[in-house]
PDB file of N, CA and C in Angstrom:
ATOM      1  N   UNK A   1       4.456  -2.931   1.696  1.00  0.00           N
ATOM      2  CA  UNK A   1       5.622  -3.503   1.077  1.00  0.00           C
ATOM      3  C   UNK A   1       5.179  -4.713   0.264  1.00  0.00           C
ATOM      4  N   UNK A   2       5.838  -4.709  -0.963  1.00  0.00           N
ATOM      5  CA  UNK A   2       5.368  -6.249  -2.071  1.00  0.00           C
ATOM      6  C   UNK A   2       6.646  -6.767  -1.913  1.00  0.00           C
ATOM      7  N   UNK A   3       6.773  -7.912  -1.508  1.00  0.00           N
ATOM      8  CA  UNK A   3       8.034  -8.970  -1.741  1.00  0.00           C
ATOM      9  C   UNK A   3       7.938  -9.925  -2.475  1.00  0.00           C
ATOM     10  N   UNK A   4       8.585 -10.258  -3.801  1.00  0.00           N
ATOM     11  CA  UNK A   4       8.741 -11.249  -4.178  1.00  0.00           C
ATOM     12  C   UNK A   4       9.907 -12.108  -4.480  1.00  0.00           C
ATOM     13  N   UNK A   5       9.343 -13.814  -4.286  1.00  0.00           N
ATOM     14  CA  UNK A   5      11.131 -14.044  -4.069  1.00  0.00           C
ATOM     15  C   UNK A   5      12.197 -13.423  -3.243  1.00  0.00           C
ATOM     16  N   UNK A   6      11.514 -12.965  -2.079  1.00  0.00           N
ATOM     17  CA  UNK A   6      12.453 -12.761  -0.946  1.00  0.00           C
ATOM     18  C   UNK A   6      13.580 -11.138  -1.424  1.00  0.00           C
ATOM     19  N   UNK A   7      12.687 -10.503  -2.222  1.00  0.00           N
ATOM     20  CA  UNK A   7      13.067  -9.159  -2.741  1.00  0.00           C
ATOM     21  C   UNK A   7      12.242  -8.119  -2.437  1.00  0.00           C
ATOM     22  N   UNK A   8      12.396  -6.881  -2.201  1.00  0.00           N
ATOM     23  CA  UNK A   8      11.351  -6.014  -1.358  1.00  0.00           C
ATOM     24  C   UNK A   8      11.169  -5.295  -3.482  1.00  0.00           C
ATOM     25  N   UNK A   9       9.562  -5.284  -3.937  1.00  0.00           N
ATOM     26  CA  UNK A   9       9.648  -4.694  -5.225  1.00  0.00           C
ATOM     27  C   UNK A   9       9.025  -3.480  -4.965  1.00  0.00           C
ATOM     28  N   UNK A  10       8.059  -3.211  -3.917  1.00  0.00           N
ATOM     29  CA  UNK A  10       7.779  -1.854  -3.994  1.00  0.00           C
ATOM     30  C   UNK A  10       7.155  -1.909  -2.143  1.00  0.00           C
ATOM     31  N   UNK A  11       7.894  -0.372  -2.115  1.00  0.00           N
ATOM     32  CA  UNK A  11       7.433  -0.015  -0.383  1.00  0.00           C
ATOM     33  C   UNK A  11       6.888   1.852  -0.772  1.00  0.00           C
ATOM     34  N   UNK A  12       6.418   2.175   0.458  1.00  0.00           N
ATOM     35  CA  UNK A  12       6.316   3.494   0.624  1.00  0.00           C
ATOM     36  C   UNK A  12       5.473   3.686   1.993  1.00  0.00           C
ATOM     37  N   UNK A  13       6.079   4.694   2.308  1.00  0.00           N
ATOM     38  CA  UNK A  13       5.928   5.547   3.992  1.00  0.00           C
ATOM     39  C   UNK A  13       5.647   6.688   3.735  1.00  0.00           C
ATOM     40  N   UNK A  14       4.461   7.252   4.974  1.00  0.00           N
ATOM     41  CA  UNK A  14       4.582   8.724   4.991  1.00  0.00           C
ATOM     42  C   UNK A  14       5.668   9.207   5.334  1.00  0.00           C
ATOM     43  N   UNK A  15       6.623   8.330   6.137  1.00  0.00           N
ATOM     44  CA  UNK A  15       8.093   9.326   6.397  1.00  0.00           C
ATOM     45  C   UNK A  15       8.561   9.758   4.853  1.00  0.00           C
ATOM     46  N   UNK A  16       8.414   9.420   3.901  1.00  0.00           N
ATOM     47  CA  UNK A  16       8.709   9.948   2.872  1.00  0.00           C
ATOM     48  C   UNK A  16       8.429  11.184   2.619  1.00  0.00           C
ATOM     49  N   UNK A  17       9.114  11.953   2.297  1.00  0.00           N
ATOM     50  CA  UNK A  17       9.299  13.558   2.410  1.00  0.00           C
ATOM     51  C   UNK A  17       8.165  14.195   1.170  1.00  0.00           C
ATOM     52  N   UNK A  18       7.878  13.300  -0.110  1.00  0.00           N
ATOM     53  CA  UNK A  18       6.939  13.376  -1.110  1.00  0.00           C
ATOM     54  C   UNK A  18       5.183  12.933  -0.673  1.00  0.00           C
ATOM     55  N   UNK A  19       5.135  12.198  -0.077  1.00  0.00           N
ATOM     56  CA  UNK A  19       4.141  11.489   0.368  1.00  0.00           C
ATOM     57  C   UNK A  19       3.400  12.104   1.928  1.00  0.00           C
ATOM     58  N   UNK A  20       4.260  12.446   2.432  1.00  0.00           N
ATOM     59  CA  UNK A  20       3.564  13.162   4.119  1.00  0.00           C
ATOM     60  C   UNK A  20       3.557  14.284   3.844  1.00  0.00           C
ATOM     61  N   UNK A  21       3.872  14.818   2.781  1.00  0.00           N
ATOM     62  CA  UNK A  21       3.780  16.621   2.565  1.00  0.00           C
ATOM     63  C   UNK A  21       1.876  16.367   2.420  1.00  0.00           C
ATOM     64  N   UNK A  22       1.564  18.101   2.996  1.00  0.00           N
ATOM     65  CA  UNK A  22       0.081  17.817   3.067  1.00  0.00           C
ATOM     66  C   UNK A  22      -1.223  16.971   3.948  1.00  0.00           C
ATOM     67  N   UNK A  23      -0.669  16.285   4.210  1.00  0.00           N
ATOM     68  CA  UNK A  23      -1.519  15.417   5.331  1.00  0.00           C
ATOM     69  C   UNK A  23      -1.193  15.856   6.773  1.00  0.00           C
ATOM     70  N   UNK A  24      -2.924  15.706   7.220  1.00  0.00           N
ATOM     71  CA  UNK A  24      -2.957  16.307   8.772  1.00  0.00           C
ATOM     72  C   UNK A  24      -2.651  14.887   9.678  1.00  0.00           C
ATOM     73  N   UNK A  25      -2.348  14.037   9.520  1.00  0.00           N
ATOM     74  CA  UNK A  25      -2.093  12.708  10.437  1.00  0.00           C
ATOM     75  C   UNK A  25      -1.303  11.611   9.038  1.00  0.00           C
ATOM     76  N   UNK A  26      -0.165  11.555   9.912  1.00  0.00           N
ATOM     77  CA  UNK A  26       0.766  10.232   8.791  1.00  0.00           C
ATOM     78  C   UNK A  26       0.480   9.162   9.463  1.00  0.00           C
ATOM     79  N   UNK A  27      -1.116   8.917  10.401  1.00  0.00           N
ATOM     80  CA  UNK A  27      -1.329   7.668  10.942  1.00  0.00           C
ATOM     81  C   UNK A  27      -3.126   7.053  10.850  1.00  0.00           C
ATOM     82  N   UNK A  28      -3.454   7.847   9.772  1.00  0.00           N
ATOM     83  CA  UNK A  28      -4.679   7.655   9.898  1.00  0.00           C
ATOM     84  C   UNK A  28      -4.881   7.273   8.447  1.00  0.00           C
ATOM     85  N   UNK A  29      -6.134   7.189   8.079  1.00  0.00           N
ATOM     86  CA  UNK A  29      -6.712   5.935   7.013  1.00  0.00           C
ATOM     87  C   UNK A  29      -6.285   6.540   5.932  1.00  0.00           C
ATOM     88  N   UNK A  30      -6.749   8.106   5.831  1.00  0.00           N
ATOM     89  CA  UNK A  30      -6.636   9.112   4.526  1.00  0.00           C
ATOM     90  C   UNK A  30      -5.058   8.882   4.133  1.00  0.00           C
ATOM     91  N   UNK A  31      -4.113   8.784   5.318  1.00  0.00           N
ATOM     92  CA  UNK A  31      -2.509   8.407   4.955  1.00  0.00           C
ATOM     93  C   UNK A  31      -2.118   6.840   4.472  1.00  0.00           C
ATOM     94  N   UNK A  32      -3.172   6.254   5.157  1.00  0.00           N
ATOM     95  CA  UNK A  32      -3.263   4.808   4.884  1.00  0.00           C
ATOM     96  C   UNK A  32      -3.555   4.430   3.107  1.00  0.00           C
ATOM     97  N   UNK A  33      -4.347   5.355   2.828  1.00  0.00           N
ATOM     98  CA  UNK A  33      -4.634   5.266   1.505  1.00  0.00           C
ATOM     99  C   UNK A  33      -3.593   5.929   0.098  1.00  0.00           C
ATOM    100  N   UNK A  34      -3.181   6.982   0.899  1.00  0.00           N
ATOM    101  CA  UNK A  34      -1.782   7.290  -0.213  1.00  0.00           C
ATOM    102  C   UNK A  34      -0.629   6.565  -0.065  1.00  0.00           C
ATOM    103  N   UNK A  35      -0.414   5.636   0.874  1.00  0.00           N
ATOM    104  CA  UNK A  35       0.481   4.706   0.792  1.00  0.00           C
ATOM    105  C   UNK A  35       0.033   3.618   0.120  1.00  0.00           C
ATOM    106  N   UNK A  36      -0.788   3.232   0.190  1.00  0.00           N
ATOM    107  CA  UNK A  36      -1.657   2.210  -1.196  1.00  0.00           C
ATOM    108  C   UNK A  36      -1.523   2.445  -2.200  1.00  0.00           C
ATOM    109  N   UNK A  37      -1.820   4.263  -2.403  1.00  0.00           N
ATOM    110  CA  UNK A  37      -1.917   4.167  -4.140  1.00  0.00           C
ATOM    111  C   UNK A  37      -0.371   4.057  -4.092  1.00  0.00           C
ATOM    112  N   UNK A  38       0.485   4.593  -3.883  1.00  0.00           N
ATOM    113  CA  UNK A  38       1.943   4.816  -4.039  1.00  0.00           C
ATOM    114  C   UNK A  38       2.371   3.116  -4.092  1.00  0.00           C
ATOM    115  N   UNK A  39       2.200   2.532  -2.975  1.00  0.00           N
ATOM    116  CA  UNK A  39       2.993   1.281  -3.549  1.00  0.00           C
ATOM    117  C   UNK A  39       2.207   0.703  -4.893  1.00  0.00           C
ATOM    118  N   UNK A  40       1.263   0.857  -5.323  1.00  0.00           N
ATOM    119  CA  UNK A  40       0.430   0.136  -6.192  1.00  0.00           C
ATOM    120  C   UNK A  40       1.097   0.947  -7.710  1.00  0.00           C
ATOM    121  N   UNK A  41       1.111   2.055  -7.859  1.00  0.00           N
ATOM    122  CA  UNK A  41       1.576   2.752  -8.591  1.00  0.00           C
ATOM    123  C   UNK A  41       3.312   2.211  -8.762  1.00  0.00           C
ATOM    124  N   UNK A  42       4.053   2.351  -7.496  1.00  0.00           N
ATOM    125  CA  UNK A  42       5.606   1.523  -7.908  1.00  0.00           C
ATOM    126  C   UNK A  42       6.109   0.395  -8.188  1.00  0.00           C
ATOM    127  N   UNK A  43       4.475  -0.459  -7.890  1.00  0.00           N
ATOM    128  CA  UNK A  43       4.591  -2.032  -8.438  1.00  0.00           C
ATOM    129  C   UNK A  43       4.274  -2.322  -9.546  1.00  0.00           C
ATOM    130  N   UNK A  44       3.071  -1.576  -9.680  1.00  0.00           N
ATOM    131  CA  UNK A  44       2.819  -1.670 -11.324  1.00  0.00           C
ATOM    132  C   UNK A  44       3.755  -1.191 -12.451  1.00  0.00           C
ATOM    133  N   UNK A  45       4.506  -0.249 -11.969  1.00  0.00           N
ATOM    134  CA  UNK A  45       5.687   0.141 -13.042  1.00  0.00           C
ATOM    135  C   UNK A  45       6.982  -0.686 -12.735  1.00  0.00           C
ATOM    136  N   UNK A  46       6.473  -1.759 -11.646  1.00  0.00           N
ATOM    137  CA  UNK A  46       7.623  -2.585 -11.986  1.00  0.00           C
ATOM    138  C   UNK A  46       7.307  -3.957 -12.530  1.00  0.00           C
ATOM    139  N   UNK A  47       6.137  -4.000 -13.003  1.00  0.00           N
ATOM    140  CA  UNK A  47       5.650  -4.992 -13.680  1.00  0.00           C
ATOM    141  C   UNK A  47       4.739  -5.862 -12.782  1.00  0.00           C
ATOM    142  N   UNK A  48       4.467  -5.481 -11.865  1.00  0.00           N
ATOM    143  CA  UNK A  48       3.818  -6.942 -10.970  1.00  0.00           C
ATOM    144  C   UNK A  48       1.853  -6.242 -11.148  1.00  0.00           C
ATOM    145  N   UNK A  49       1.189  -7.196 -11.591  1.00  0.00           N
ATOM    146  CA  UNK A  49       0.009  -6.426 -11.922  1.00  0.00           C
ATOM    147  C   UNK A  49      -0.955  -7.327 -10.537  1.00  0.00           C
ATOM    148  N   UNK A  50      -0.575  -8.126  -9.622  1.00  0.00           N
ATOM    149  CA  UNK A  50      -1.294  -8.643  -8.923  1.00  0.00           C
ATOM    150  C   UNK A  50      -0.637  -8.892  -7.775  1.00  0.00           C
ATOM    151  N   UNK A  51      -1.172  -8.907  -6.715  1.00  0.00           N
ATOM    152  CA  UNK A  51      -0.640  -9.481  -5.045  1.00  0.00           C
ATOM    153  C   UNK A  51      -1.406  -9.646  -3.974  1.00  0.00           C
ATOM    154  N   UNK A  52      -1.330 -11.270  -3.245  1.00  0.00           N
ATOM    155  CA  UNK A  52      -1.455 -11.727  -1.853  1.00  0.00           C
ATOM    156  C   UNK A  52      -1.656 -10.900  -0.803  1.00  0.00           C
ATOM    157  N   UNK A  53      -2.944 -10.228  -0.294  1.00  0.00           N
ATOM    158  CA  UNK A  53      -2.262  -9.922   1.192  1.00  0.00           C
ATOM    159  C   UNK A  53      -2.312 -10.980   2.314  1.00  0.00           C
ATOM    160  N   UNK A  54      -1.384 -11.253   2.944  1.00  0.00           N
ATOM    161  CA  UNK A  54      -1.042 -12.286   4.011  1.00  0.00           C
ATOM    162  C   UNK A  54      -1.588 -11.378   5.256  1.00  0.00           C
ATOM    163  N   UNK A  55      -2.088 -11.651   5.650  1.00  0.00           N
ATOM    164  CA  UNK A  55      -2.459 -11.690   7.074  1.00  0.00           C
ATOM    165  C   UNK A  55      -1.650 -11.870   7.821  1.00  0.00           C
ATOM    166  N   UNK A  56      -0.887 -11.326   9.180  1.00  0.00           N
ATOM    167  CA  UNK A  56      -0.215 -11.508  10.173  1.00  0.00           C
ATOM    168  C   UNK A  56      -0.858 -11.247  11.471  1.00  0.00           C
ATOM    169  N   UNK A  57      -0.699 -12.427  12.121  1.00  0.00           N
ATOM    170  CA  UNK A  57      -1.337 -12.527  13.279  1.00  0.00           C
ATOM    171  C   UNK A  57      -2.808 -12.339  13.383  1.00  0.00           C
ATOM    172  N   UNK A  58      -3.246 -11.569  13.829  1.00  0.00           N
ATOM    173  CA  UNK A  58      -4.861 -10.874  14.198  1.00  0.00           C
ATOM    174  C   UNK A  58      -5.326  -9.712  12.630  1.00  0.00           C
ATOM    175  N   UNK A  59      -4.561  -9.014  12.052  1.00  0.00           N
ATOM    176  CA  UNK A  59      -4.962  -8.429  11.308  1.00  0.00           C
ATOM    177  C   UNK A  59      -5.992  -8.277  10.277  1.00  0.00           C
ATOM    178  N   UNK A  60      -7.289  -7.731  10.761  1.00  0.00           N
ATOM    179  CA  UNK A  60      -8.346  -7.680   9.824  1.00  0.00           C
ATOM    180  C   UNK A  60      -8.344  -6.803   8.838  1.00  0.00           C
ATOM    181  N   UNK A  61      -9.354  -6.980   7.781  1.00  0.00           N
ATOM    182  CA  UNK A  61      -9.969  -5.860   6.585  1.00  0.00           C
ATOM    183  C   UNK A  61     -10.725  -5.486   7.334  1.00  0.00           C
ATOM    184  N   UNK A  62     -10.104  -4.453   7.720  1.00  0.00           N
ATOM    185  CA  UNK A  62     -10.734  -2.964   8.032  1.00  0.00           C
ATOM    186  C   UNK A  62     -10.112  -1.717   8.997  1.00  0.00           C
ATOM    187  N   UNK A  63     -10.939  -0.819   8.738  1.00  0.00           N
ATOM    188  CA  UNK A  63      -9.954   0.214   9.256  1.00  0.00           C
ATOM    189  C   UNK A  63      -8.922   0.816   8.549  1.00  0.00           C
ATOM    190  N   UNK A  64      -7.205   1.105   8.625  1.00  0.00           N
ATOM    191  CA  UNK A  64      -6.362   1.612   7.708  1.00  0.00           C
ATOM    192  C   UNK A  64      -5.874   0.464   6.769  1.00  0.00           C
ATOM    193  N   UNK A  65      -6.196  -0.815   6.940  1.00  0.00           N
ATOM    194  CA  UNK A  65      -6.002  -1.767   6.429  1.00  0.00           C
ATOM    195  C   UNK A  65      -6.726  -2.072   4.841  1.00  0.00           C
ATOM    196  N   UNK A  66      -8.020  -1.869   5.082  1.00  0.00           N
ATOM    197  CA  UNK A  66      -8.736  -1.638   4.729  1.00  0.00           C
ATOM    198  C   UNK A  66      -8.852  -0.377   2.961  1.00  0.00           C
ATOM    199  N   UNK A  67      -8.291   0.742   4.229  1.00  0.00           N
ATOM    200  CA  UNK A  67      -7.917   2.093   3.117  1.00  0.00           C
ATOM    201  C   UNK A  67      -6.680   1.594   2.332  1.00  0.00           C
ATOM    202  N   UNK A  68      -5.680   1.121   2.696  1.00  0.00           N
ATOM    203  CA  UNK A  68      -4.817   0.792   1.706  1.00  0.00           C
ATOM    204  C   UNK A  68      -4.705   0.069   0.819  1.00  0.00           C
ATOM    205  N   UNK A  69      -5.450  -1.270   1.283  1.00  0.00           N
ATOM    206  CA  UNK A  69      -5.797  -2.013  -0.307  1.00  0.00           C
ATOM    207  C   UNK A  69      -6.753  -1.851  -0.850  1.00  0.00           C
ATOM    208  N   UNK A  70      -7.974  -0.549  -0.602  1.00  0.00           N
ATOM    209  CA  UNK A  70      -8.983  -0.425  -1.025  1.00  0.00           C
ATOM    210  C   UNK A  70      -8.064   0.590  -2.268  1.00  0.00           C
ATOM    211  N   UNK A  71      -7.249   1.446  -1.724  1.00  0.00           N
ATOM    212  CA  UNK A  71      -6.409   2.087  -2.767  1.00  0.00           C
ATOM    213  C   UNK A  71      -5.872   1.770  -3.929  1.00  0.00           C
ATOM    214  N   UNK A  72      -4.978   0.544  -3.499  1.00  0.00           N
ATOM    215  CA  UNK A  72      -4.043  -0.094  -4.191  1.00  0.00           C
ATOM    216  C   UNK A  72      -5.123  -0.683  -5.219  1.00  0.00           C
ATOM    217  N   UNK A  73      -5.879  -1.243  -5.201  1.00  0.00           N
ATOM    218  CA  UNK A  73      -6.961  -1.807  -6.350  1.00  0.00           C
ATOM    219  C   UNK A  73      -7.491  -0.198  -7.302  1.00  0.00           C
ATOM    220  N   UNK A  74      -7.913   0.308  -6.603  1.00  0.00           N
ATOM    221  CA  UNK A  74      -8.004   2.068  -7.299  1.00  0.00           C
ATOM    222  C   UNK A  74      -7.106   2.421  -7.986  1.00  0.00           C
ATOM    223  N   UNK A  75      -6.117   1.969  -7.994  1.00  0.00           N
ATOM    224  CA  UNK A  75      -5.046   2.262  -8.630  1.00  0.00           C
ATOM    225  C   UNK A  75      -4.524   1.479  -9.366  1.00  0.00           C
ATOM    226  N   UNK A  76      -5.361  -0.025  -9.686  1.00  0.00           N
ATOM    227  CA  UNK A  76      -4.822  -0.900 -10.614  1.00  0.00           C
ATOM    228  C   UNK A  76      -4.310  -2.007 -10.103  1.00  0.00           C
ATOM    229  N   UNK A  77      -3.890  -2.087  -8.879  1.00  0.00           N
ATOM    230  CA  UNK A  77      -3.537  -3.688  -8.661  1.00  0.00           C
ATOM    231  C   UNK A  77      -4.321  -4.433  -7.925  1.00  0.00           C
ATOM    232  N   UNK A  78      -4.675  -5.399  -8.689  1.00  0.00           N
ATOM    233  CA  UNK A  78      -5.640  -6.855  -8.645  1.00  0.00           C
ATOM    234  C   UNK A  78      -4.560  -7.443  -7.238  1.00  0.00           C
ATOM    235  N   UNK A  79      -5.813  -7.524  -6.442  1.00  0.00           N
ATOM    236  CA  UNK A  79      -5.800  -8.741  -4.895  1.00  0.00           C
ATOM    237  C   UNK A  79      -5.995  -9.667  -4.865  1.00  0.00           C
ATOM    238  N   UNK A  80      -5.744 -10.730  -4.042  1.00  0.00           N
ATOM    239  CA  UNK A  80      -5.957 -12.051  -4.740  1.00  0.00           C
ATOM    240  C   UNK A  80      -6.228 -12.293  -3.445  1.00  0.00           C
TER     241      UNK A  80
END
């Protein structure tokens, strides 16, 4: 999810009926990563060409964490 100004600008889930079609696990990295490109792809067409990831709590780079913003840059949006 990208929030700015306390506005949600782009989300996406494998519960999404477009996005979990095809995949053998909606909980593993390979799913982790089409939810990357997908939000990166709905942010960029909403104009936001860059974004923060905040850290919550314990959460490291790596693992599905990892796959999704490794995506989201694959797909054009600059991390900061």
């Amino acid at each position: 999810m990208i929030v700015s100004a306390g506005n949600v600008v782009s989300s996406a889930s494998t519960l999404e009926a477009t996005l979990g079609e095809g995949l053998v696990s909606k909980s593993d990295r390979v799913a982790s990563g089409v939810v990357g490109r997908m939000v990166a792809k709905r942010a960029i067409d909403k104009g936001v060409s860059a974004v923060q990831w905040t850290r919550r709590g314990k959460q490291r780079y790596h693992g599905k964490i990892a796959a999704l913003l490794e995506a989201a840059k694959a797909e054009g949006l600059a991390l900061r």
